[in-house]
C-alpha atoms as a PDB file:
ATOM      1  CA  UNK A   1      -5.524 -24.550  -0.320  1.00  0.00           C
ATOM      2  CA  UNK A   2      -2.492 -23.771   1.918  1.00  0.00           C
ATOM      3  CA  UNK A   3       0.304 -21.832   0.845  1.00  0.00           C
ATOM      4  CA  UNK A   4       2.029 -22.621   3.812  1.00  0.00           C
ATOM      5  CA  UNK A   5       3.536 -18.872   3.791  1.00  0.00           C
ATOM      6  CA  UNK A   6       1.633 -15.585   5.698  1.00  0.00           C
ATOM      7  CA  UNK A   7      -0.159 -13.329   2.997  1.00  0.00           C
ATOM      8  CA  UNK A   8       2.342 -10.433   3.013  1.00  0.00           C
ATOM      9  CA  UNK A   9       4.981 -13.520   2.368  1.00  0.00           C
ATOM     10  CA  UNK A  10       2.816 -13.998  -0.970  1.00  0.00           C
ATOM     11  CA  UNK A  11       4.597 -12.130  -4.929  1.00  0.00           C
ATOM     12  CA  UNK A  12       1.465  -9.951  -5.227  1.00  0.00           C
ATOM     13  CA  UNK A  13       1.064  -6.282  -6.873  1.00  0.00           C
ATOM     14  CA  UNK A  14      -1.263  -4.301  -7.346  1.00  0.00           C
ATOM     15  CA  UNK A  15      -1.745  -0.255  -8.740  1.00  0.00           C
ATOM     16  CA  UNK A  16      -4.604   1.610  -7.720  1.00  0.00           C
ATOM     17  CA  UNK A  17      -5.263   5.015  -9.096  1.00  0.00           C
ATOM     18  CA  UNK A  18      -6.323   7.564  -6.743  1.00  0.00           C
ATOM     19  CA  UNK A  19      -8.615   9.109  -8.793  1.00  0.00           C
ATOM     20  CA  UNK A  20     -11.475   6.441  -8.122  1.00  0.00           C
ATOM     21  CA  UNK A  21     -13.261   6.095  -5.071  1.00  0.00           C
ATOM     22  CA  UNK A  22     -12.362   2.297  -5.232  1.00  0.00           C
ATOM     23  CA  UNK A  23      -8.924   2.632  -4.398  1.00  0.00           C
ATOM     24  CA  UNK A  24      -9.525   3.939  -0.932  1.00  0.00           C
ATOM     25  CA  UNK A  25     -11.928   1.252  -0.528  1.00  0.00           C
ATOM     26  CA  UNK A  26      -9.289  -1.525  -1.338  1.00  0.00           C
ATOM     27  CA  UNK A  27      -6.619   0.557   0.478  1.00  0.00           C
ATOM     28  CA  UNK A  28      -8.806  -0.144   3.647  1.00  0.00           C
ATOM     29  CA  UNK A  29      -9.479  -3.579   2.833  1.00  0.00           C
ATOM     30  CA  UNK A  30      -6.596  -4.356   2.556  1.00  0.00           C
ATOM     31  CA  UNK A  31      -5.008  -2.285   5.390  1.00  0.00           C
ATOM     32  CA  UNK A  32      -7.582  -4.812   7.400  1.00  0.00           C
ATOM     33  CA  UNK A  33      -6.372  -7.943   6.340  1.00  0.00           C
ATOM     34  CA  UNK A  34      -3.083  -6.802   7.801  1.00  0.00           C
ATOM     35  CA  UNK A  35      -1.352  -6.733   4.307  1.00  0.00           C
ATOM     36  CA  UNK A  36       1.961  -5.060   5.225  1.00  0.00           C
ATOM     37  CA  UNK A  37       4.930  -2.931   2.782  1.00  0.00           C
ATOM     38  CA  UNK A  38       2.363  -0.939   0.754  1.00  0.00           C
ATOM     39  CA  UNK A  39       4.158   1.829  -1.468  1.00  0.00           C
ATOM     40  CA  UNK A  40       1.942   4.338  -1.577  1.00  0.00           C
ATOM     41  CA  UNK A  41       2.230   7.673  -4.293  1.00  0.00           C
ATOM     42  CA  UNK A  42       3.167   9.269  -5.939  1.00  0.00           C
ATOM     43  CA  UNK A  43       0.520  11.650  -5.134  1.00  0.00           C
ATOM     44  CA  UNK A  44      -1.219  10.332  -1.476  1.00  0.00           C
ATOM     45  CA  UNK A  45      -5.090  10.804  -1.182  1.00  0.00           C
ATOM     46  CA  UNK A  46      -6.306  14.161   0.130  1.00  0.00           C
ATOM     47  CA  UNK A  47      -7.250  12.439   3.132  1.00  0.00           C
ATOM     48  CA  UNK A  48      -3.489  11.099   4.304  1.00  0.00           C
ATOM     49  CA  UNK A  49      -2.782  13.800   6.160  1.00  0.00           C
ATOM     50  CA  UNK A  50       0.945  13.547   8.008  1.00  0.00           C
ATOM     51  CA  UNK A  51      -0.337  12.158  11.482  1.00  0.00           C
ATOM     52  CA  UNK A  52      -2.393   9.383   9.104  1.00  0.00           C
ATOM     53  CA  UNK A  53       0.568   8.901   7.068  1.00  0.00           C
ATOM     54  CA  UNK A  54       3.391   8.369  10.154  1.00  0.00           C
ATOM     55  CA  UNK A  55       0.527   5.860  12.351  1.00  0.00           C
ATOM     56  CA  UNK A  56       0.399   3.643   8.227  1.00  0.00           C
ATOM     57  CA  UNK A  57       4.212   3.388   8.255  1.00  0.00           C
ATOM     58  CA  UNK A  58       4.287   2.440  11.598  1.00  0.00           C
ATOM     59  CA  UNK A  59       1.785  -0.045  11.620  1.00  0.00           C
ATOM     60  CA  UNK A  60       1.530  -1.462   8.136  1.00  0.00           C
ATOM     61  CA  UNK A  61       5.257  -0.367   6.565  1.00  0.00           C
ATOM     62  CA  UNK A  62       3.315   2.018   3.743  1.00  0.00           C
ATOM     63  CA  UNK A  63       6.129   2.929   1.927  1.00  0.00           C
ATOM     64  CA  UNK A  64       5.331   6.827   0.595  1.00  0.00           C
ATOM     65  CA  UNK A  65       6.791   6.839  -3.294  1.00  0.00           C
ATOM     66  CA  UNK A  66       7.722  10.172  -5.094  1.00  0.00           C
ATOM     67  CA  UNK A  67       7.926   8.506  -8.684  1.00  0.00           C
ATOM     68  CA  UNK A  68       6.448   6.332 -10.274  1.00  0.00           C
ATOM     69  CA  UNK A  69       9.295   4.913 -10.830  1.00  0.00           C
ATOM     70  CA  UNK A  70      10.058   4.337  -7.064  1.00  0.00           C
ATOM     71  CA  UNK A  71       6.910   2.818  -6.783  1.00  0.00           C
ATOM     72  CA  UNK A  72       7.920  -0.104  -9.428  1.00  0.00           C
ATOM     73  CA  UNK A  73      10.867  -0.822  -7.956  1.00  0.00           C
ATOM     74  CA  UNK A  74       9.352  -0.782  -4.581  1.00  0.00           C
ATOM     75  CA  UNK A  75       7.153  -3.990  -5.974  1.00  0.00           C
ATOM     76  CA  UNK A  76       9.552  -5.533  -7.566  1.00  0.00           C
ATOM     77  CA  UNK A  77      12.803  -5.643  -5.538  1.00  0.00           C
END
């Protein structure tokens, strides 16, 4: 099936929680599929340190959220 769109083009969202082992797993899957405009927060993983964190916003867009709230209407619009 073609969508006839790229994949970041796609009305997808997803939340991870941090707190599972899974999450950085999908993170990186993801991150190597070239999905792009990722808000990411509102606590990062221990291992996003700030050099991580800058080369992820300028390669993928991650979009660091403080709130919850941030992070919703990050997804939405």
């Amino acid at each position: 099936m073609d969508f006839y769109c790229d994949v970041n083009d796609l009305p997808l969202s997803m939340i991870l929680s941090w707190y599972e082992q899974k999450a950085v797993g999908i993170l990186l899957t993801l991150l190597s599929l070239g999905i792009k405009n990722i808000p990411l927060g509102p606590t990062l993983p221990a291992f996003i340190i700030p050099n991580i964190l800058q080369v992820l916003v300028d390669k993928f867009n991650i979009a660091p959220i403080s709130t919850l709230e941030d992070g919703l209407k990050a997804m939405l619009g």
